[in-house]
PDB file of N, CA and C in Angstrom:
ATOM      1  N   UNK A   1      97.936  87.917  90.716  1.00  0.00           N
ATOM      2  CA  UNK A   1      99.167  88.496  90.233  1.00  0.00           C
ATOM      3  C   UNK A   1     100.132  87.363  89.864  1.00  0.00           C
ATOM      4  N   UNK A   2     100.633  87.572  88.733  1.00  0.00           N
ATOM      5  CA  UNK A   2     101.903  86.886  88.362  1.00  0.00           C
ATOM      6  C   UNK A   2     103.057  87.530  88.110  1.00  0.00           C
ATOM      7  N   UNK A   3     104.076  86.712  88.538  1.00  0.00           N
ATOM      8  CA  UNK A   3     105.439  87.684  88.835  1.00  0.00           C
ATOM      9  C   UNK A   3     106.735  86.320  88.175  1.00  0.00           C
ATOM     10  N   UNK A   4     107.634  86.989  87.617  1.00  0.00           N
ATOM     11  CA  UNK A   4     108.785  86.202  86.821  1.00  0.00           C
ATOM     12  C   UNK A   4     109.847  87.552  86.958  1.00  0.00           C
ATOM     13  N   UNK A   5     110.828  86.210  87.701  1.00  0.00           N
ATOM     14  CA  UNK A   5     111.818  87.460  87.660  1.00  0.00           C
ATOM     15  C   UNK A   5     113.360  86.909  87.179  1.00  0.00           C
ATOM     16  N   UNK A   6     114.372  87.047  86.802  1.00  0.00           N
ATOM     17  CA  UNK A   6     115.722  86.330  86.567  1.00  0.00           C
ATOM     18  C   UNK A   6     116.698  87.422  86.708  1.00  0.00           C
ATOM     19  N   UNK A   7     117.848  86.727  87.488  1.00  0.00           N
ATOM     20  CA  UNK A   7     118.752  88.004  87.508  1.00  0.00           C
ATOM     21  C   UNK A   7     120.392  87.036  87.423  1.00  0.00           C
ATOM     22  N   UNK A   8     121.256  88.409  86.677  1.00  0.00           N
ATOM     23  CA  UNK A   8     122.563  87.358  86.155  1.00  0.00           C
ATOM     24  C   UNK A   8     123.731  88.603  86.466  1.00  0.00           C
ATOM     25  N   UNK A   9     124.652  87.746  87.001  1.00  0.00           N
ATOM     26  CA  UNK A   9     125.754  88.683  87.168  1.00  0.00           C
ATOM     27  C   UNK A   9     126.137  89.003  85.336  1.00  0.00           C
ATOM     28  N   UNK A  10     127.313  89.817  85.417  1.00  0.00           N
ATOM     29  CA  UNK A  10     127.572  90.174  84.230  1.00  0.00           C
ATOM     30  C   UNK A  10     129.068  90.539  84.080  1.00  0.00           C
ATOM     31  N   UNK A  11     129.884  90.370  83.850  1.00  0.00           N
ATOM     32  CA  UNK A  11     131.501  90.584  83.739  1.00  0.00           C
ATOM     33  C   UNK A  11     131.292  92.041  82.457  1.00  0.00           C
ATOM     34  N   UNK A  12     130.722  93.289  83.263  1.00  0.00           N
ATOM     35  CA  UNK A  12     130.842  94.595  82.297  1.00  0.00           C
ATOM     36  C   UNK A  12     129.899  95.574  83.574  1.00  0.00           C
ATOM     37  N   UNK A  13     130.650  96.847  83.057  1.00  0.00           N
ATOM     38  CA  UNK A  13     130.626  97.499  84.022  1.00  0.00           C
ATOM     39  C   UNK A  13     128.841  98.326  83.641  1.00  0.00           C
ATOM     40  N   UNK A  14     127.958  98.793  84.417  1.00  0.00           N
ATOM     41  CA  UNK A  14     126.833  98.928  84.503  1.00  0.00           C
ATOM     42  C   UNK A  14     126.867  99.918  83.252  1.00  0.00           C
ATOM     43  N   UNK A  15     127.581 101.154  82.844  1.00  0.00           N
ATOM     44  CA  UNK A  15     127.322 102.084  81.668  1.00  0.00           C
ATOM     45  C   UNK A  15     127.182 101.152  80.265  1.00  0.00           C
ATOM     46  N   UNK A  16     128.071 100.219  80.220  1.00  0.00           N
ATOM     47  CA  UNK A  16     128.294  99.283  79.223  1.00  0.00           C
ATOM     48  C   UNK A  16     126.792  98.182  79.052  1.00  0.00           C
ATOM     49  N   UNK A  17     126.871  97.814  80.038  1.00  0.00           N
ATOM     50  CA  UNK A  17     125.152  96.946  79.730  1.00  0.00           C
ATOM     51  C   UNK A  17     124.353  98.176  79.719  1.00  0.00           C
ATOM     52  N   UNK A  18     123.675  99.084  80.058  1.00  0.00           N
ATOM     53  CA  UNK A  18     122.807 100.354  79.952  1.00  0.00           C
ATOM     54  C   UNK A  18     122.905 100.691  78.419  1.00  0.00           C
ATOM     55  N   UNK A  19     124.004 100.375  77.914  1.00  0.00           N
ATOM     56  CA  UNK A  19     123.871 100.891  76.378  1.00  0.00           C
ATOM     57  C   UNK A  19     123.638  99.923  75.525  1.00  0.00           C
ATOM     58  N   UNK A  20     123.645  98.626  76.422  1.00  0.00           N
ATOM     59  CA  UNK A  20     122.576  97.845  74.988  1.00  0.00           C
ATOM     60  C   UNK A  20     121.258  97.989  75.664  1.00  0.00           C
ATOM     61  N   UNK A  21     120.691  97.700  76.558  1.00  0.00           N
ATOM     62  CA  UNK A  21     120.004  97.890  77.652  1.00  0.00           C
ATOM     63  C   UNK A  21     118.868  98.494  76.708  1.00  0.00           C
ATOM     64  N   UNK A  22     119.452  99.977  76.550  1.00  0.00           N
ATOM     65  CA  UNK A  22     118.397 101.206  76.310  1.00  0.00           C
ATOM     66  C   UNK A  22     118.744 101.423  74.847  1.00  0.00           C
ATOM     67  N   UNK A  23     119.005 100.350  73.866  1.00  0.00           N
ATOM     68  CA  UNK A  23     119.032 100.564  72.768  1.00  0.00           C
ATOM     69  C   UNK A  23     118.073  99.746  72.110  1.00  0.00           C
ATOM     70  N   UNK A  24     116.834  99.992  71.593  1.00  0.00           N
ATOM     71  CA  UNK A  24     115.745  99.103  71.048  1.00  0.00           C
ATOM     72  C   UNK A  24     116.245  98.320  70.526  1.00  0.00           C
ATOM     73  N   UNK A  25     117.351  98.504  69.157  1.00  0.00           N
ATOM     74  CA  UNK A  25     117.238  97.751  68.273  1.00  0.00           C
ATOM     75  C   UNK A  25     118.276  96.175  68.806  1.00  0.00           C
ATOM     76  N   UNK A  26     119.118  96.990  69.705  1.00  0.00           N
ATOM     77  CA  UNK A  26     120.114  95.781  70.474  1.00  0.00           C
ATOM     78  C   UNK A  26     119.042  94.865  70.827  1.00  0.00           C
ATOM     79  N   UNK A  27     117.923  95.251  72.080  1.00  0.00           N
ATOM     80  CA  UNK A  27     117.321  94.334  72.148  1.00  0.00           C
ATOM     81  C   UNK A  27     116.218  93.045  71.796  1.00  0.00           C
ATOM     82  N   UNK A  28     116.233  93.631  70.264  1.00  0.00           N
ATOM     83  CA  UNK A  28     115.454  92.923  69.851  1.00  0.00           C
ATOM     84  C   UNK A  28     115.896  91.172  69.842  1.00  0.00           C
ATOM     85  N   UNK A  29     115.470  89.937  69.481  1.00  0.00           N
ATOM     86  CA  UNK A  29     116.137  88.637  69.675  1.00  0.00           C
ATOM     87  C   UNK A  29     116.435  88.691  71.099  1.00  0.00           C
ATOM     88  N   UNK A  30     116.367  89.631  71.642  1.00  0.00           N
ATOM     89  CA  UNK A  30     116.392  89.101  73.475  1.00  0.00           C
ATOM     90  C   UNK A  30     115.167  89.769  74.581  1.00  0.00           C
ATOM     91  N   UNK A  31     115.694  88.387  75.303  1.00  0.00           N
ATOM     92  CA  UNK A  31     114.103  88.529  76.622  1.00  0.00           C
ATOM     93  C   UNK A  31     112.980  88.640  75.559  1.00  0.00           C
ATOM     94  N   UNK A  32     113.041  87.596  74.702  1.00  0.00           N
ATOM     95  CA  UNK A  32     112.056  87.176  74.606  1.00  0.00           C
ATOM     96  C   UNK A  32     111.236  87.697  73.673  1.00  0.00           C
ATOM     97  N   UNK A  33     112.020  89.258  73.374  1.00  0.00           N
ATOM     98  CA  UNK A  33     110.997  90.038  72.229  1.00  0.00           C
ATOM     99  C   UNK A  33     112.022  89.902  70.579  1.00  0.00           C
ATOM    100  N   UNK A  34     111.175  90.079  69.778  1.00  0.00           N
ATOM    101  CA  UNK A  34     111.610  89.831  68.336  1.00  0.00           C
ATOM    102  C   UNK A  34     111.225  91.120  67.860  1.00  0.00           C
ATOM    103  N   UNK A  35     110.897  92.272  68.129  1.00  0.00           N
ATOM    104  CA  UNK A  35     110.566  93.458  67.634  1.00  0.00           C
ATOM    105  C   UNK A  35     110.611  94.332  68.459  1.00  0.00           C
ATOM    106  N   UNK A  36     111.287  95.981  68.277  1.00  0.00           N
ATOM    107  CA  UNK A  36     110.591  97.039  69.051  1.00  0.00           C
ATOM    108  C   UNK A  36     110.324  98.349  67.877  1.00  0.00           C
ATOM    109  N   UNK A  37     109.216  99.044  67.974  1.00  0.00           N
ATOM    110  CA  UNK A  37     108.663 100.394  67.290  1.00  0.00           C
ATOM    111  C   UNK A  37     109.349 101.522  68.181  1.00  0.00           C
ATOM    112  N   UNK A  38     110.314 102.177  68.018  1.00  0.00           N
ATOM    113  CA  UNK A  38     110.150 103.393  69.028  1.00  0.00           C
ATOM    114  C   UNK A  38     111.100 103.676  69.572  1.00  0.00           C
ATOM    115  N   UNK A  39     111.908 104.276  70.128  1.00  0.00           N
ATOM    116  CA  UNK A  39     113.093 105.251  70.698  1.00  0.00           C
ATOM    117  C   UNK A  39     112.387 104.645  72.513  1.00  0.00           C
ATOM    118  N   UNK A  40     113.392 104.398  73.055  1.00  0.00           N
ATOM    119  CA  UNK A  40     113.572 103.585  74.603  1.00  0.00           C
ATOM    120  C   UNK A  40     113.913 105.525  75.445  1.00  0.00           C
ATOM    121  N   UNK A  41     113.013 105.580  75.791  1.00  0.00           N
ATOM    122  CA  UNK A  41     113.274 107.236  76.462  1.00  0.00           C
ATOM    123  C   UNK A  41     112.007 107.592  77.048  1.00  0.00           C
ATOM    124  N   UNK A  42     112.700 108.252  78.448  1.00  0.00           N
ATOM    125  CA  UNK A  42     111.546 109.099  79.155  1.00  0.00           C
ATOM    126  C   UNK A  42     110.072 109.417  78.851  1.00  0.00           C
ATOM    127  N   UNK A  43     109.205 108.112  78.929  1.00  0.00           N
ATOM    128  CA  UNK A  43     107.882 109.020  78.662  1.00  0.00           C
ATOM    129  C   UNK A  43     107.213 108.501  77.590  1.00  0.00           C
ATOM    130  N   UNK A  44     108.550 107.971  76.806  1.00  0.00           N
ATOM    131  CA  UNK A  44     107.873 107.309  75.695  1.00  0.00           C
ATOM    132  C   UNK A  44     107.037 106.251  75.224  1.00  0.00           C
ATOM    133  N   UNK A  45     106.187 105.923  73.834  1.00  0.00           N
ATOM    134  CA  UNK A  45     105.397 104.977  73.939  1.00  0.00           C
ATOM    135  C   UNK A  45     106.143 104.001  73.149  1.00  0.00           C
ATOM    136  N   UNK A  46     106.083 102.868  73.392  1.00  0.00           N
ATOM    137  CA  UNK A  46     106.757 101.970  72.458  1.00  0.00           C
ATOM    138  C   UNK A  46     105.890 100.472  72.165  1.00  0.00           C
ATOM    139  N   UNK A  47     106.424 100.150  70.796  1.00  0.00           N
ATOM    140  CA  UNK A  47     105.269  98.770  70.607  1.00  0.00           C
ATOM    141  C   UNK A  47     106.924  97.688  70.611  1.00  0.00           C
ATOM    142  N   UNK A  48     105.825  96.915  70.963  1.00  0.00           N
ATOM    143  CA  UNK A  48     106.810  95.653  71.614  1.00  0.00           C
ATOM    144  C   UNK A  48     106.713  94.216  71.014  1.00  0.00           C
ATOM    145  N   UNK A  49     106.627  93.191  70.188  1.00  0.00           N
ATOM    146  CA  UNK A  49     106.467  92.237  69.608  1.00  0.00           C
ATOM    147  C   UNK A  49     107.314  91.143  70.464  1.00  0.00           C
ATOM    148  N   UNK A  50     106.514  89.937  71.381  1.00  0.00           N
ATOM    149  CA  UNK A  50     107.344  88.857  71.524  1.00  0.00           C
ATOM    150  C   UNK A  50     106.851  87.499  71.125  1.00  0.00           C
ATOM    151  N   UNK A  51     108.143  86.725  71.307  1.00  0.00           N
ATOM    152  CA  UNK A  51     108.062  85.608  70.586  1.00  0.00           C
ATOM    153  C   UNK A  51     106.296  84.661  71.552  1.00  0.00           C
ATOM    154  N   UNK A  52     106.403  85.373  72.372  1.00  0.00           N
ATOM    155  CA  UNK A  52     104.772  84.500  73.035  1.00  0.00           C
ATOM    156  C   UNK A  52     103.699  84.773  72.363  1.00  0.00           C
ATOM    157  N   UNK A  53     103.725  86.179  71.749  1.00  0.00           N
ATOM    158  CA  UNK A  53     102.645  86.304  71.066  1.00  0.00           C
ATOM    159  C   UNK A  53     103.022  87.157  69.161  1.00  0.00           C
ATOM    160  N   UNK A  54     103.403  86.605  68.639  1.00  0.00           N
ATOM    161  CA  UNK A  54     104.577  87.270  67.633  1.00  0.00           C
ATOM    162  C   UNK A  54     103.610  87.935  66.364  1.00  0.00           C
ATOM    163  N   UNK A  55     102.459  87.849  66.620  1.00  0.00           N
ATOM    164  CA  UNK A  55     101.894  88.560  65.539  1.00  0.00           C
ATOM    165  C   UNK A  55     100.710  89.716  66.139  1.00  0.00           C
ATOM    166  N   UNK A  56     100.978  89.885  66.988  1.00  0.00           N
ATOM    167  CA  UNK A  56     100.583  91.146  68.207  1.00  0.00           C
ATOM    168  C   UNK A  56     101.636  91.859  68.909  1.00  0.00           C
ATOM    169  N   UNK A  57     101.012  93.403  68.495  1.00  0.00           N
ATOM    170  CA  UNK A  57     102.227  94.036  69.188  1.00  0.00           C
ATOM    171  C   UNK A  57     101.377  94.885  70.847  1.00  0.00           C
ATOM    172  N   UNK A  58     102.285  94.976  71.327  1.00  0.00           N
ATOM    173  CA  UNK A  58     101.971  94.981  73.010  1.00  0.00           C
ATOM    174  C   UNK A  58     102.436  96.855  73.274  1.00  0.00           C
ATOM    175  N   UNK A  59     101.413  97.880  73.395  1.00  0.00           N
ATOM    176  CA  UNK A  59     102.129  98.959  73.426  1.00  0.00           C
ATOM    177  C   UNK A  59     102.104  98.780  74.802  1.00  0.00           C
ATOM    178  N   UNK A  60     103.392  99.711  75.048  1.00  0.00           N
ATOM    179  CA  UNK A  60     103.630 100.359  76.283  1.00  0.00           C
ATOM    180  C   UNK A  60     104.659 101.252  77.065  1.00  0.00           C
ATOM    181  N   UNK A  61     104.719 101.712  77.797  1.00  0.00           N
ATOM    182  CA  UNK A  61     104.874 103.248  77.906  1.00  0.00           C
ATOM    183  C   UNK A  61     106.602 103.107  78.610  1.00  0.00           C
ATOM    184  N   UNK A  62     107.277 104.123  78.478  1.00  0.00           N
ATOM    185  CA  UNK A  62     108.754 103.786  79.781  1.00  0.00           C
ATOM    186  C   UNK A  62     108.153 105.050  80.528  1.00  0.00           C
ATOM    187  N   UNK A  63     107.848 104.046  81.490  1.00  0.00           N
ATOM    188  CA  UNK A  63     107.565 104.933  82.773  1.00  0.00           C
ATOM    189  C   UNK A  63     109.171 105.380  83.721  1.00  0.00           C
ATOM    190  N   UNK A  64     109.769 104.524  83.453  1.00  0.00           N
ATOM    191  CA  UNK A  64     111.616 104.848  84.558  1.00  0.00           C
ATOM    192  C   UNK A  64     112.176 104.696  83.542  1.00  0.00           C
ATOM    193  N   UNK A  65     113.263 105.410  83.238  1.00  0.00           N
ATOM    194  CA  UNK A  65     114.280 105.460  82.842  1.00  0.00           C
ATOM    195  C   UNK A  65     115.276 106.343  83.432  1.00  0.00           C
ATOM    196  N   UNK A  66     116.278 105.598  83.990  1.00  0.00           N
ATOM    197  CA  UNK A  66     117.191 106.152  84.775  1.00  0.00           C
ATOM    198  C   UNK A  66     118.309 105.859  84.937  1.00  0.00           C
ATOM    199  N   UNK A  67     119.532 106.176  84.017  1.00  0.00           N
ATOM    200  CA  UNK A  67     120.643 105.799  83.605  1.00  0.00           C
ATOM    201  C   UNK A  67     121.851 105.747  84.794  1.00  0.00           C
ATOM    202  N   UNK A  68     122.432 104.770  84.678  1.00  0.00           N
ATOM    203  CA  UNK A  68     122.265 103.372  83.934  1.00  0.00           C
ATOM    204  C   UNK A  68     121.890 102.328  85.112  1.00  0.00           C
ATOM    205  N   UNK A  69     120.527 102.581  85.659  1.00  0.00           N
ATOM    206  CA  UNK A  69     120.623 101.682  86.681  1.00  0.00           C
ATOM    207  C   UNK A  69     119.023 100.907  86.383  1.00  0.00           C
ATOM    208  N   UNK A  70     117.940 101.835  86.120  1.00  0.00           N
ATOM    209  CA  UNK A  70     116.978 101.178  85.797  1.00  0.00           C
ATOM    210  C   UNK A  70     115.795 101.735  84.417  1.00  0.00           C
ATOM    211  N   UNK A  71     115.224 100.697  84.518  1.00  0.00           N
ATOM    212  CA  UNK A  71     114.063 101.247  83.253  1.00  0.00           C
ATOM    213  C   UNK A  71     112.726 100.463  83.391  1.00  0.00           C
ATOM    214  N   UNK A  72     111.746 101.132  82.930  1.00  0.00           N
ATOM    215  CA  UNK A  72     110.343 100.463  83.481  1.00  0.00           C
ATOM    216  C   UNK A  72     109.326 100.612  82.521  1.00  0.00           C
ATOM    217  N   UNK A  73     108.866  99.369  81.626  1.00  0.00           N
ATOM    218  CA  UNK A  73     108.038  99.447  80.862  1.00  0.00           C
ATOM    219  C   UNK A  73     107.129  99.144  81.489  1.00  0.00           C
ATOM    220  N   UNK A  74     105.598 100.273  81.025  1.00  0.00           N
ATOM    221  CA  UNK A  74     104.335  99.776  81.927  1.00  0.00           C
ATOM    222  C   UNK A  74     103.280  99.467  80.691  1.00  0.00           C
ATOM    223  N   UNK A  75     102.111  98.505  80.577  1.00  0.00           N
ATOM    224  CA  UNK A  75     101.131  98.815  79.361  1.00  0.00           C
ATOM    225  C   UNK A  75     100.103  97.951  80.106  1.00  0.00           C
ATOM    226  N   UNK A  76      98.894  97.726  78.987  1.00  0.00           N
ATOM    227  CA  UNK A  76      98.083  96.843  79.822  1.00  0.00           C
ATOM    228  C   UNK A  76      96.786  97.302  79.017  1.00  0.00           C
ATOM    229  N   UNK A  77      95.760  97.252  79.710  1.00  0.00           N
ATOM    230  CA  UNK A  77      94.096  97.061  79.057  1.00  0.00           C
ATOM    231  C   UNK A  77      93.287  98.055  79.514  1.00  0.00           C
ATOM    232  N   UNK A  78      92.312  99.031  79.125  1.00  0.00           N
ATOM    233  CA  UNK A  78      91.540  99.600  79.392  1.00  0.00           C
ATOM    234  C   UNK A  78      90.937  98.848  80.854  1.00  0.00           C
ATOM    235  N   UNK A  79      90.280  99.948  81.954  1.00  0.00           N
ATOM    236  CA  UNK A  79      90.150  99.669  82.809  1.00  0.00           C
ATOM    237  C   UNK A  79      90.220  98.612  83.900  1.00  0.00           C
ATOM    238  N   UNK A  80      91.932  98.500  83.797  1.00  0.00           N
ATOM    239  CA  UNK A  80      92.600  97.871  84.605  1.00  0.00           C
ATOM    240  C   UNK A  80      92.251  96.076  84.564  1.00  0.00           C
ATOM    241  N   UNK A  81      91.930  96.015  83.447  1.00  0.00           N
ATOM    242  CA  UNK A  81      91.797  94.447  83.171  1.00  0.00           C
ATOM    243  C   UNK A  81      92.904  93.767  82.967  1.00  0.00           C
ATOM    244  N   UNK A  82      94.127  94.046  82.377  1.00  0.00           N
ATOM    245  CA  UNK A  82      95.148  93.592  82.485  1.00  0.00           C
ATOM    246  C   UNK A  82      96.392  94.385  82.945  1.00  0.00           C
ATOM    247  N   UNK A  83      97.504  94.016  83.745  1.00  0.00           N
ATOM    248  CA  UNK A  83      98.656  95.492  83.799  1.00  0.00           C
ATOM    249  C   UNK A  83      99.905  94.671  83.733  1.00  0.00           C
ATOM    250  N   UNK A  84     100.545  95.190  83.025  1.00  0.00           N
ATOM    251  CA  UNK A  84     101.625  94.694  82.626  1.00  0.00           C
ATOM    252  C   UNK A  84     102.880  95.380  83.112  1.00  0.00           C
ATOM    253  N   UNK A  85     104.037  95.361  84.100  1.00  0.00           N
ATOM    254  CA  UNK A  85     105.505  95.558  84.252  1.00  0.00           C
ATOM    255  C   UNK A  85     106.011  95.099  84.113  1.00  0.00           C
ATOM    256  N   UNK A  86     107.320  95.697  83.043  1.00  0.00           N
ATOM    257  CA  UNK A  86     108.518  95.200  82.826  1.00  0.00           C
ATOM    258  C   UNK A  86     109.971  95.962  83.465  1.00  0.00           C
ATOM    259  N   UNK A  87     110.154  95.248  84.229  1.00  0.00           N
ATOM    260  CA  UNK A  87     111.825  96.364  85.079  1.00  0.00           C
ATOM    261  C   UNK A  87     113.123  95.821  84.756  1.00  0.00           C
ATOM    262  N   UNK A  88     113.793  96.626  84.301  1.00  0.00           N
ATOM    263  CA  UNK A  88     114.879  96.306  84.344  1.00  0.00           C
ATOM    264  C   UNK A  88     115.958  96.785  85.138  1.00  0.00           C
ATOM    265  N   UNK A  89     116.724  96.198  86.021  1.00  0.00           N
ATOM    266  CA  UNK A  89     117.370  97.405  86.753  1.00  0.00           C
ATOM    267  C   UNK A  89     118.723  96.130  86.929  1.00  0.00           C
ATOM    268  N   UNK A  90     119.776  97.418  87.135  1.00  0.00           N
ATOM    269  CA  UNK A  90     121.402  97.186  86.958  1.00  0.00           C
ATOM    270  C   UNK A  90     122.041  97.815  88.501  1.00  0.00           C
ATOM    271  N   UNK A  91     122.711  96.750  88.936  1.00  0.00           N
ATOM    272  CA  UNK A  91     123.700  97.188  89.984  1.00  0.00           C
ATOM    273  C   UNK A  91     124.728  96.650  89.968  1.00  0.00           C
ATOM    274  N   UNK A  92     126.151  97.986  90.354  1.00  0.00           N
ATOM    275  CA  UNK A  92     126.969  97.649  89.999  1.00  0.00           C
ATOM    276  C   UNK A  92     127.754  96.283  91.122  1.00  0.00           C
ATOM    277  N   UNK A  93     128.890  95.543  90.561  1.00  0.00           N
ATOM    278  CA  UNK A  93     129.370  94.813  91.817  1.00  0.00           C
ATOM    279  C   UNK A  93     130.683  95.253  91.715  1.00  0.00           C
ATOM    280  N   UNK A  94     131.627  94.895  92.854  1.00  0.00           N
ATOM    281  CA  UNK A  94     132.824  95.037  93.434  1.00  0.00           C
ATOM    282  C   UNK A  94     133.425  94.645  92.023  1.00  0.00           C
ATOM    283  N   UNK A  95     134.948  95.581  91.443  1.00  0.00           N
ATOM    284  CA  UNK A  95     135.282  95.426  90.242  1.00  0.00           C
ATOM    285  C   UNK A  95     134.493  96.355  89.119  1.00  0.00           C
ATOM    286  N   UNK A  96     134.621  95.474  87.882  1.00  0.00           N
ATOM    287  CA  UNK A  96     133.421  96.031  86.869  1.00  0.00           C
ATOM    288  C   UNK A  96     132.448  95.195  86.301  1.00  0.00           C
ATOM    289  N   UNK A  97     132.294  94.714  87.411  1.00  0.00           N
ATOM    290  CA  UNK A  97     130.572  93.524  87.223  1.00  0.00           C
ATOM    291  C   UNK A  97     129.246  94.907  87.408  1.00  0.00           C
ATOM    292  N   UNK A  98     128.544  94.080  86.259  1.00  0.00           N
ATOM    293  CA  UNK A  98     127.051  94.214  87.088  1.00  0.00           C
ATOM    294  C   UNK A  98     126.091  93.164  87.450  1.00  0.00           C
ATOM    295  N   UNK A  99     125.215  93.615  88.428  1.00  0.00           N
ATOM    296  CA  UNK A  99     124.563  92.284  88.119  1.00  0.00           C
ATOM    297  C   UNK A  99     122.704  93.159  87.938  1.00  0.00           C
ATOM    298  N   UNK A 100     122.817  91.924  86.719  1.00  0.00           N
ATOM    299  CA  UNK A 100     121.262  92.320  85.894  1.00  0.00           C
ATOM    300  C   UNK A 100     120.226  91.869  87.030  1.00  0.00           C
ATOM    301  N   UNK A 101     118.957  92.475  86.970  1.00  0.00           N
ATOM    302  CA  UNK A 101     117.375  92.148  86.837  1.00  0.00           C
ATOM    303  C   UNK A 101     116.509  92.420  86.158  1.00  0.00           C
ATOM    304  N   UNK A 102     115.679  91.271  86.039  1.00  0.00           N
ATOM    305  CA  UNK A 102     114.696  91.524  84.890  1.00  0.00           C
ATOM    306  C   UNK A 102     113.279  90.715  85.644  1.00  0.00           C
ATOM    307  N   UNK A 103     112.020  92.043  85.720  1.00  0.00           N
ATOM    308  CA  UNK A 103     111.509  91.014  86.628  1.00  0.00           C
ATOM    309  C   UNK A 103     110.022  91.570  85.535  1.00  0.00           C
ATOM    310  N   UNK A 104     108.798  91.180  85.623  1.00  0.00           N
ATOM    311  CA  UNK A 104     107.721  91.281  84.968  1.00  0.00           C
ATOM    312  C   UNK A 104     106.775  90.893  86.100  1.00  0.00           C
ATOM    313  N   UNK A 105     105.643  91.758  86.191  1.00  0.00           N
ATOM    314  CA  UNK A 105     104.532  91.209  86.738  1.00  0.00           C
ATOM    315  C   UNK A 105     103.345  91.957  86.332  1.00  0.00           C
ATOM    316  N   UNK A 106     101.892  90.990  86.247  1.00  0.00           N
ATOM    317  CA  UNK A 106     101.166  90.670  85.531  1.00  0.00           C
ATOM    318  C   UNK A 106     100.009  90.574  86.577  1.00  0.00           C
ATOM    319  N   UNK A 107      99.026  91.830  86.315  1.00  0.00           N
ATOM    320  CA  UNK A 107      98.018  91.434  87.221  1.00  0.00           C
ATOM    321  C   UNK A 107      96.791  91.861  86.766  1.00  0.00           C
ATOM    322  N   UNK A 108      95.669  91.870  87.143  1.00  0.00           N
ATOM    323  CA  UNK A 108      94.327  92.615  86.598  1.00  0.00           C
ATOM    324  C   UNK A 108      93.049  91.346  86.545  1.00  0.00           C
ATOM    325  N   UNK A 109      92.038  91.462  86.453  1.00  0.00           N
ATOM    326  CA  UNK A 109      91.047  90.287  86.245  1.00  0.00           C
ATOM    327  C   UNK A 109      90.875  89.170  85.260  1.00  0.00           C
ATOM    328  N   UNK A 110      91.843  89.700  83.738  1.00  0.00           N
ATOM    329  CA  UNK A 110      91.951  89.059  82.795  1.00  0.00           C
ATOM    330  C   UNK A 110      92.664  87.734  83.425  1.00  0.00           C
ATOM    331  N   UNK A 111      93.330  87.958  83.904  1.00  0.00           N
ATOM    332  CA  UNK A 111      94.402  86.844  84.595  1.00  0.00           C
ATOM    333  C   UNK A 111      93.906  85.401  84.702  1.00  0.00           C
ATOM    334  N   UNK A 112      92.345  85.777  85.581  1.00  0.00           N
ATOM    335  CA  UNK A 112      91.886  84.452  85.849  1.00  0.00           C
ATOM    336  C   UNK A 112      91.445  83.372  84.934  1.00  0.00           C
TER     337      UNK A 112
END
């Protein structure tokens, strides 16, 4: 298993990051991705383009979405050869901070 995680306070109150957050097109040019296919919602499938691999797109599913605190992209490889999480989750701080996480982990046999 591989795991990467970064987390940043934020001077804005948690509804305010949640709405770039859960807006595809906001996030494109950040964390790393340069593309998204697809509406960021319950259930949905979405293709994902990042700058690590920029001419492959990476589907995968939002398994959480749960306003405005977290969201959970899951995808990966036919029989569990690769699995891919992406979380994002928001808590608020004292004032109108939030503070971000963004964590990914990466596991399955492909790995080795």
């Amino acid at each position: 298993m591989i795991r990467y995680s970064v987390t940043r306070d934020i001077a804005a109150p948690p509804d305010r990051v949640w709405a770039i957050l859960s807006d595809a097109r906001r996030l494109e040019d950040g964390f790393g991705i340069t593309r998204i296919e697809g509406t960021l919602a319950p259930g949905a499938t979405i293709k994902v383009w990042s700058k690590v691999s920029p001419g492959r797109a990476f589907p995968v599913r939002v398994t959480t979405f749960t306003a405005p605190a977290r969201m959970v992209w899951t995808g990966g490889m036919p029989l569990g050869l690769f699995r891919g999480v992406r979380t994002f989750s928001l808590a608020p701080l004292p004032g109108t901070g939030t503070r971000f996480t963004m964590e990914e982990v990466f596991s399955g046999p492909s790995l080795a």
